[in-house]
Protein backbone atom coordinates (compact mmCIF):
# COMPACT_ATOMS: atom_id res chain seq x y z
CA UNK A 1 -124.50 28.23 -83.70
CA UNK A 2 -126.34 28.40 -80.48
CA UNK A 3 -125.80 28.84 -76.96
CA UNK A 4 -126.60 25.19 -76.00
CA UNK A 5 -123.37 23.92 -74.75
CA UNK A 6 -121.63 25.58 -71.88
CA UNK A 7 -118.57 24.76 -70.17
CA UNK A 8 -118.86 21.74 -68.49
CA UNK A 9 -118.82 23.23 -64.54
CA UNK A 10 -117.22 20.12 -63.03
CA UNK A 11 -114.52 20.67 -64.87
CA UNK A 12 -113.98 24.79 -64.25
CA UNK A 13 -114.63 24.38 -60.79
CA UNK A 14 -111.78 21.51 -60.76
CA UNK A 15 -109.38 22.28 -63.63
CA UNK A 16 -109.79 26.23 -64.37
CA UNK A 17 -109.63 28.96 -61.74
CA UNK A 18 -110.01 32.82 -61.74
CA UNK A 19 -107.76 33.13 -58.63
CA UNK A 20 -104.84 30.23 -58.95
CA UNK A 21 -101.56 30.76 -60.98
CA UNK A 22 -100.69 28.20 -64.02
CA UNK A 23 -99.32 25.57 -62.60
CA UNK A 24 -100.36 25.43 -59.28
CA UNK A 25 -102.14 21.98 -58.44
CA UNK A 26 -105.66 21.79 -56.67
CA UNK A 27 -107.29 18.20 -57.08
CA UNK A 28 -106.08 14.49 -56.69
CA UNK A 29 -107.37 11.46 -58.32
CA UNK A 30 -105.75 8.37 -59.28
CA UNK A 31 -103.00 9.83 -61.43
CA UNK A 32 -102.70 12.08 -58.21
CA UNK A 33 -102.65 15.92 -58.53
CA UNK A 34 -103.37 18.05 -61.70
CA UNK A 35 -102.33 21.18 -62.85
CA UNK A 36 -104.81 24.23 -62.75
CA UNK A 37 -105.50 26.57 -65.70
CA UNK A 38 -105.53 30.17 -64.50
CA UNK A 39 -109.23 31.15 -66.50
CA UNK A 40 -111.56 33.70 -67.15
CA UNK A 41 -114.72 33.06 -68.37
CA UNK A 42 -115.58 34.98 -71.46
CA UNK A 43 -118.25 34.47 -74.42
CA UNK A 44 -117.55 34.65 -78.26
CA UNK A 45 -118.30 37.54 -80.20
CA UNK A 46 -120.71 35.73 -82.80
CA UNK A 47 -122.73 33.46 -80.92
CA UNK A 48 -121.70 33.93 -77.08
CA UNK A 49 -119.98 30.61 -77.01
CA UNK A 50 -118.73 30.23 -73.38
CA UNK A 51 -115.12 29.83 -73.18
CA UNK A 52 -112.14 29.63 -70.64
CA UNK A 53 -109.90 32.07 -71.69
CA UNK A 54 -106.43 31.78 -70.24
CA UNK A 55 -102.53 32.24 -70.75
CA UNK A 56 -99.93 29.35 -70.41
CA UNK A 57 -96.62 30.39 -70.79
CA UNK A 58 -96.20 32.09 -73.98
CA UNK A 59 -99.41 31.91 -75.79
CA UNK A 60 -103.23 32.90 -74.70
CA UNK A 61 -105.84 30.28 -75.20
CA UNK A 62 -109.22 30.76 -75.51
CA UNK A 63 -110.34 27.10 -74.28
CA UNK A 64 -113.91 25.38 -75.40
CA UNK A 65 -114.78 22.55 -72.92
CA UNK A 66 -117.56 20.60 -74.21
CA UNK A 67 -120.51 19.20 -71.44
CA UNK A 68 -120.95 15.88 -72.62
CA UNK A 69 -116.54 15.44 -72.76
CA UNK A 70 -115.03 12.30 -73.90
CA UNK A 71 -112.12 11.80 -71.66
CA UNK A 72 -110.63 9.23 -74.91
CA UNK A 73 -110.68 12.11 -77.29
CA UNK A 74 -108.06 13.89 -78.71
CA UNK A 75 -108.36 17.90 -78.58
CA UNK A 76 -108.95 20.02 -81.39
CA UNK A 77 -106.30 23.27 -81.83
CA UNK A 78 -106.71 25.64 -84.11
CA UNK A 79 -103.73 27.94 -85.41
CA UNK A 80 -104.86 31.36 -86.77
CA UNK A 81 -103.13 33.06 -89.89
CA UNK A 82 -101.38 36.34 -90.02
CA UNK A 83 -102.59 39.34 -88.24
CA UNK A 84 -104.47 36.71 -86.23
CA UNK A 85 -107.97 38.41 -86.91
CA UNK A 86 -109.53 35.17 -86.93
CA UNK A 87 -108.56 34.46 -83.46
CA UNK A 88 -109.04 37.88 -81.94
CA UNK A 89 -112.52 38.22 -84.01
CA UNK A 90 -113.69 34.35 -83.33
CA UNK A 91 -115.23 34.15 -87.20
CA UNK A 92 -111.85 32.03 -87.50
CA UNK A 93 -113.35 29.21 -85.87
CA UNK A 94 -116.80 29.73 -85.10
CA UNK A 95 -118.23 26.56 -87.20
CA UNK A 96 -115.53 24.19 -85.38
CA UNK A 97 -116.28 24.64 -81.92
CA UNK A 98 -119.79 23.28 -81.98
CA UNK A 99 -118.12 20.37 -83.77
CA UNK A 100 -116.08 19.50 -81.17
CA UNK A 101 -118.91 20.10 -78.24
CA UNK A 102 -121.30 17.76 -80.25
CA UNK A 103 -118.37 15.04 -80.03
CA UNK A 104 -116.99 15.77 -76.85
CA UNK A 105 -113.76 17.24 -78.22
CA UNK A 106 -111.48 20.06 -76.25
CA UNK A 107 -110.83 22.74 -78.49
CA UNK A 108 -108.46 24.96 -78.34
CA UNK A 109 -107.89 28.58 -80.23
CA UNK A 110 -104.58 29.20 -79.80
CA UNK A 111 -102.67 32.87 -80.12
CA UNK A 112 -99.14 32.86 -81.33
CA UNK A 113 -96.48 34.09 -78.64
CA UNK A 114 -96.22 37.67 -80.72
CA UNK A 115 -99.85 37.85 -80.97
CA UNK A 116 -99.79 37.96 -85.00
CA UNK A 117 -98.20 35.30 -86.52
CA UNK A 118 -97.18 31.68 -85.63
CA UNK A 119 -94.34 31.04 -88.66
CA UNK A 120 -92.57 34.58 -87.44
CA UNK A 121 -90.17 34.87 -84.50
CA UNK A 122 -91.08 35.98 -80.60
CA UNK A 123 -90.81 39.37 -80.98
CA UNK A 124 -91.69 40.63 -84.70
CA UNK A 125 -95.04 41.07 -86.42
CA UNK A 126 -94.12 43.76 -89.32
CA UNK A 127 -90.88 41.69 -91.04
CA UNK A 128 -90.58 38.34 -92.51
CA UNK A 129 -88.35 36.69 -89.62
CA UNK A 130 -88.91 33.73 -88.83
CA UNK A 131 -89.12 31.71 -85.98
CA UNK A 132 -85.92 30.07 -86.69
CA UNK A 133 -85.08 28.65 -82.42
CA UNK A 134 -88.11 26.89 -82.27
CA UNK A 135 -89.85 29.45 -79.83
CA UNK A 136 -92.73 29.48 -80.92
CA UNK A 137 -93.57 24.87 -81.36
CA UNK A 138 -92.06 25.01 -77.88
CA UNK A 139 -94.73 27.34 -76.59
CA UNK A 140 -97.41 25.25 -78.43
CA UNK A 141 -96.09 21.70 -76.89
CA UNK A 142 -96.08 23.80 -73.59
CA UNK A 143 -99.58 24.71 -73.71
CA UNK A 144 -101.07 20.98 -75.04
CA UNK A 145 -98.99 19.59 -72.21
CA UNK A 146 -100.83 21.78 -69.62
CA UNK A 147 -104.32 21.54 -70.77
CA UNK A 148 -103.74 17.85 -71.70
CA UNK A 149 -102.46 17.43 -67.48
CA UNK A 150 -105.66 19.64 -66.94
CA UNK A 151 -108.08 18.34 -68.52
CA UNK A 152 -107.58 14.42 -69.11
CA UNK A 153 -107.69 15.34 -72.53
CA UNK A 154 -104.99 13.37 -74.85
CA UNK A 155 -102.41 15.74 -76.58
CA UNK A 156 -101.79 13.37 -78.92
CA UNK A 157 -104.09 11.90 -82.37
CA UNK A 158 -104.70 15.99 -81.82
CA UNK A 159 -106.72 17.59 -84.82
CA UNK A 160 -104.79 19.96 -86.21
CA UNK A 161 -106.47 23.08 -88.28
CA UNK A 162 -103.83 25.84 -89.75
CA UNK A 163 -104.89 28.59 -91.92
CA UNK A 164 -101.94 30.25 -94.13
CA UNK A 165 -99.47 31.30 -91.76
CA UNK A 166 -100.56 28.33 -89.39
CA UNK A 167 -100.22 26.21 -91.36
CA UNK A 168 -96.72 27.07 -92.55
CA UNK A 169 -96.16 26.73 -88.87
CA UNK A 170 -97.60 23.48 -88.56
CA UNK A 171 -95.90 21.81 -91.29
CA UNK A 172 -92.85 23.83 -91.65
CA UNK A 173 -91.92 24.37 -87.69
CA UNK A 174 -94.52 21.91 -85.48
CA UNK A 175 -94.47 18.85 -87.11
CA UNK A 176 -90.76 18.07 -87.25
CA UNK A 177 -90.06 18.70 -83.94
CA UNK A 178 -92.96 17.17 -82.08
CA UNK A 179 -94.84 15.02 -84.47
CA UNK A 180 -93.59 12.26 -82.55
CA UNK A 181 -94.97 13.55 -78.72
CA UNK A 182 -97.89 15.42 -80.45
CA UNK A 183 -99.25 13.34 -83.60
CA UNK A 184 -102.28 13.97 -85.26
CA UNK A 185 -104.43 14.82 -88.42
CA UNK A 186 -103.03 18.11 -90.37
CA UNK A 187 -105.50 19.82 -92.04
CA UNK A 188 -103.29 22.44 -93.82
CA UNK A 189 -105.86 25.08 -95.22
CA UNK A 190 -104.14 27.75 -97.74
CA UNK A 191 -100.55 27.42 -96.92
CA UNK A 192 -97.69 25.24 -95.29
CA UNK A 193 -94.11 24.86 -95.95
CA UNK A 194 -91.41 22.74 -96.00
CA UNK A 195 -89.50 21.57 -92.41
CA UNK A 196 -87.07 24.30 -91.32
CA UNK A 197 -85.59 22.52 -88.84
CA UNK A 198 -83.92 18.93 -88.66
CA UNK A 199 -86.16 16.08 -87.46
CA UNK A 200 -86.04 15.81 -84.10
CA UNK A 201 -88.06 11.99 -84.42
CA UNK A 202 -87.15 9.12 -86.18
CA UNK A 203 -88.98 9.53 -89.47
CA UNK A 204 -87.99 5.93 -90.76
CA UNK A 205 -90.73 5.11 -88.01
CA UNK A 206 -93.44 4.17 -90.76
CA UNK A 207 -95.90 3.83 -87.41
CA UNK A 208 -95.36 7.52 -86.53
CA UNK A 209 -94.92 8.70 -89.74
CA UNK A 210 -98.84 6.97 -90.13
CA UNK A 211 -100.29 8.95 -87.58
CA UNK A 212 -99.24 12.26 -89.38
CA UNK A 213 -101.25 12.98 -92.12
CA UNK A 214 -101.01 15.76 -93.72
CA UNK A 215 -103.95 17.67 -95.79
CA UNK A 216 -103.14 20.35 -98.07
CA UNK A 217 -105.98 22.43 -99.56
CA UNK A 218 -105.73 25.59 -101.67
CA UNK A 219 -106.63 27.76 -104.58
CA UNK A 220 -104.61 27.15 -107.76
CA UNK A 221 -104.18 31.21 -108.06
CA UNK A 222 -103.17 30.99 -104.13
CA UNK A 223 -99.39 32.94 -103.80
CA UNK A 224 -98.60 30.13 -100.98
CA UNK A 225 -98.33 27.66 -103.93
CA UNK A 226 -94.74 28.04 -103.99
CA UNK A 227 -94.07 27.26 -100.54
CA UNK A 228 -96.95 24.52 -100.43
CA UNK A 229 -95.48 22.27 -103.20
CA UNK A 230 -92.16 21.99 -102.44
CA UNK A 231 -93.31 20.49 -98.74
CA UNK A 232 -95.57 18.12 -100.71
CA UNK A 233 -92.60 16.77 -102.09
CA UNK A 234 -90.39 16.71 -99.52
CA UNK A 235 -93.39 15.40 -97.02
CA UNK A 236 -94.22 12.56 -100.01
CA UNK A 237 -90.03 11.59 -100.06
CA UNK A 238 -90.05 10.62 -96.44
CA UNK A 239 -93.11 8.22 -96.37
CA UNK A 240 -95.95 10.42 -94.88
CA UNK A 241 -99.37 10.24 -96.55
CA UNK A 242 -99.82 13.39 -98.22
CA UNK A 243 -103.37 14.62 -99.87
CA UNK A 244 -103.28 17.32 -101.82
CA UNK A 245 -106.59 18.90 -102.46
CA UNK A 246 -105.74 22.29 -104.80
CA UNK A 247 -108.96 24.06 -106.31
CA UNK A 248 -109.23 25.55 -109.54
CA UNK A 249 -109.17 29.29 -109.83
CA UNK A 250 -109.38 30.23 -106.36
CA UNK A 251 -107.03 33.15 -104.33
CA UNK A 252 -105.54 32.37 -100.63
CA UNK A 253 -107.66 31.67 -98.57
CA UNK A 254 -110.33 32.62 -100.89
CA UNK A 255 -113.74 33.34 -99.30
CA UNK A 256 -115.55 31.24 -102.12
CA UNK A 257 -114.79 27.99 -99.93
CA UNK A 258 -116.08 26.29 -97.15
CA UNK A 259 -113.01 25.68 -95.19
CA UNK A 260 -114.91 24.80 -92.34
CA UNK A 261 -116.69 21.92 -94.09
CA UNK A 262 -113.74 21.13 -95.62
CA UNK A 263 -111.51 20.60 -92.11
CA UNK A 264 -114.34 19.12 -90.77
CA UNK A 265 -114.43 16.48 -93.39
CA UNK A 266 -110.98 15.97 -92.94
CA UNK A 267 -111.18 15.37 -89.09
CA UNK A 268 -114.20 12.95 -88.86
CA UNK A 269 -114.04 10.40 -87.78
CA UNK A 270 -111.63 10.02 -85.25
CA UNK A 271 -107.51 10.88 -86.12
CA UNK A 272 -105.08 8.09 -86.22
């Protein structure tokens, strides 16, 4: 990685701020005022990426905004794993965000609301409790709304990445209750689950359903197996196109793969 692609400054002089609140408004074009994202600038740890690093609502953000920004893309999220080390130690997605500046995608790292662990509730890192009122997808679809308002950037055809505990969240929590306002590729790395909640879409909608996919990729000695196949099922029953990628003798999010390289396979070209 190298330090070749800064934020573009048009856009954190318009759209990000050190001294405005969330939500506060600062520009008009023809859509007529957007929101500003309250930002500080900060650099990764690995290559000194620049970034926008800021705090909507419930979850922090550390924000990549690419020079050479396609105002048709989709963004790019990606949705750590428990303990979160990937996203407080950047090696999580370090090969992604040149990806994205290369092809004018908005990426965004995103930190669960209790700072460890996007599947668990609001306010517990230690115990298995999960996030059972929705907390949690609410404060995602808060934060794509915002940046989306922001930024021009479309939060929907989003590319999704999830890595164990993310993407339990993503399949299990996110997708049934916003696949509809937030669609996108699903590129479920080393975990996922089945829905936890009740649909809150139409999933007869075989249009909807279409721009959905879902990815699944894991080690065959990988203890998330058990929570991985019965959502394959479930996910194949209702019509969406499910790929299941499992790799011979490899643990959870075993070290031996190229996971980057893999999600990036899986989100070129463009989503659906």
């Amino acid at each position: 990685m190298s330090n070749k692609h800064p934020l573009l400054l048009a856009l954190t002089l318009s759209a990000c701020t050190g001294a405005a609140d969330v939500g506060d408004t600062s520009i008009d074009d023809d859509t007529g005022p957007r929101p500003v994202l309250d930002c500080s600038d900060e650099v990764t740890a690995y290559e000194g990426l620049p970034y926008c690093l800021t705090t909507i609502g419930l979850t922090e953000v550390k924000l990549f905004i690419p020079q050479n920004r396609d105002p048709n893309a989709p963004m790019a999220l990606y949705l750590h794993g428990d303990t979160a080390n990937g996203y407080y130690e950047d090696w999580g997605f370090e090969y992604l965000v040149p990806w994205a500046m290369d092809h004018g995608v908005v990426f965004g790292a995103v930190l669960a609301p209790n700072g460890c662990s996007w599947w668990r509730n609001e306010d517990e890192c230690s115990w298995e409790v999960e996030d059972v009122d929705a907390t949690n997808a609410n404060a995602l679809h808060d934060a794509m709304e915002l940046i989306g308002d922001a930024l021009d950037a479309s939060p929907s055809g989003v590319r999704y990445v999830g890595y164990s505990g993310g993407s339990t969240f993503l399949t299990g929590h996110f997708l049934p209750l916003y696949g509809d306002v937030h669609p996108g590729t699903i590129v479920a790395n080393c975990g996922g689950e089945e829905p936890i909640y009740d649909f809150a879409w139409d999933t007869s909608s075989a249009a909807t359903r279409a721009r959905n996919p879902i990815f699944y990729t894991y080690g065959s000695n990988d203890f998330m197996q058990e929570y991985i196949d019965p959502a394959v099922v479930i996910y194949n029953d209702l019509g969406f196109d499910v790929t299941v990628d499992m790799r011979p003798g490899y643990e959870h999010c075993d070290a031996g793969l190229d996971w980057d390289a893999i999600t990036l396979d899986l989100w070129a070209p463009t989503p659906p």
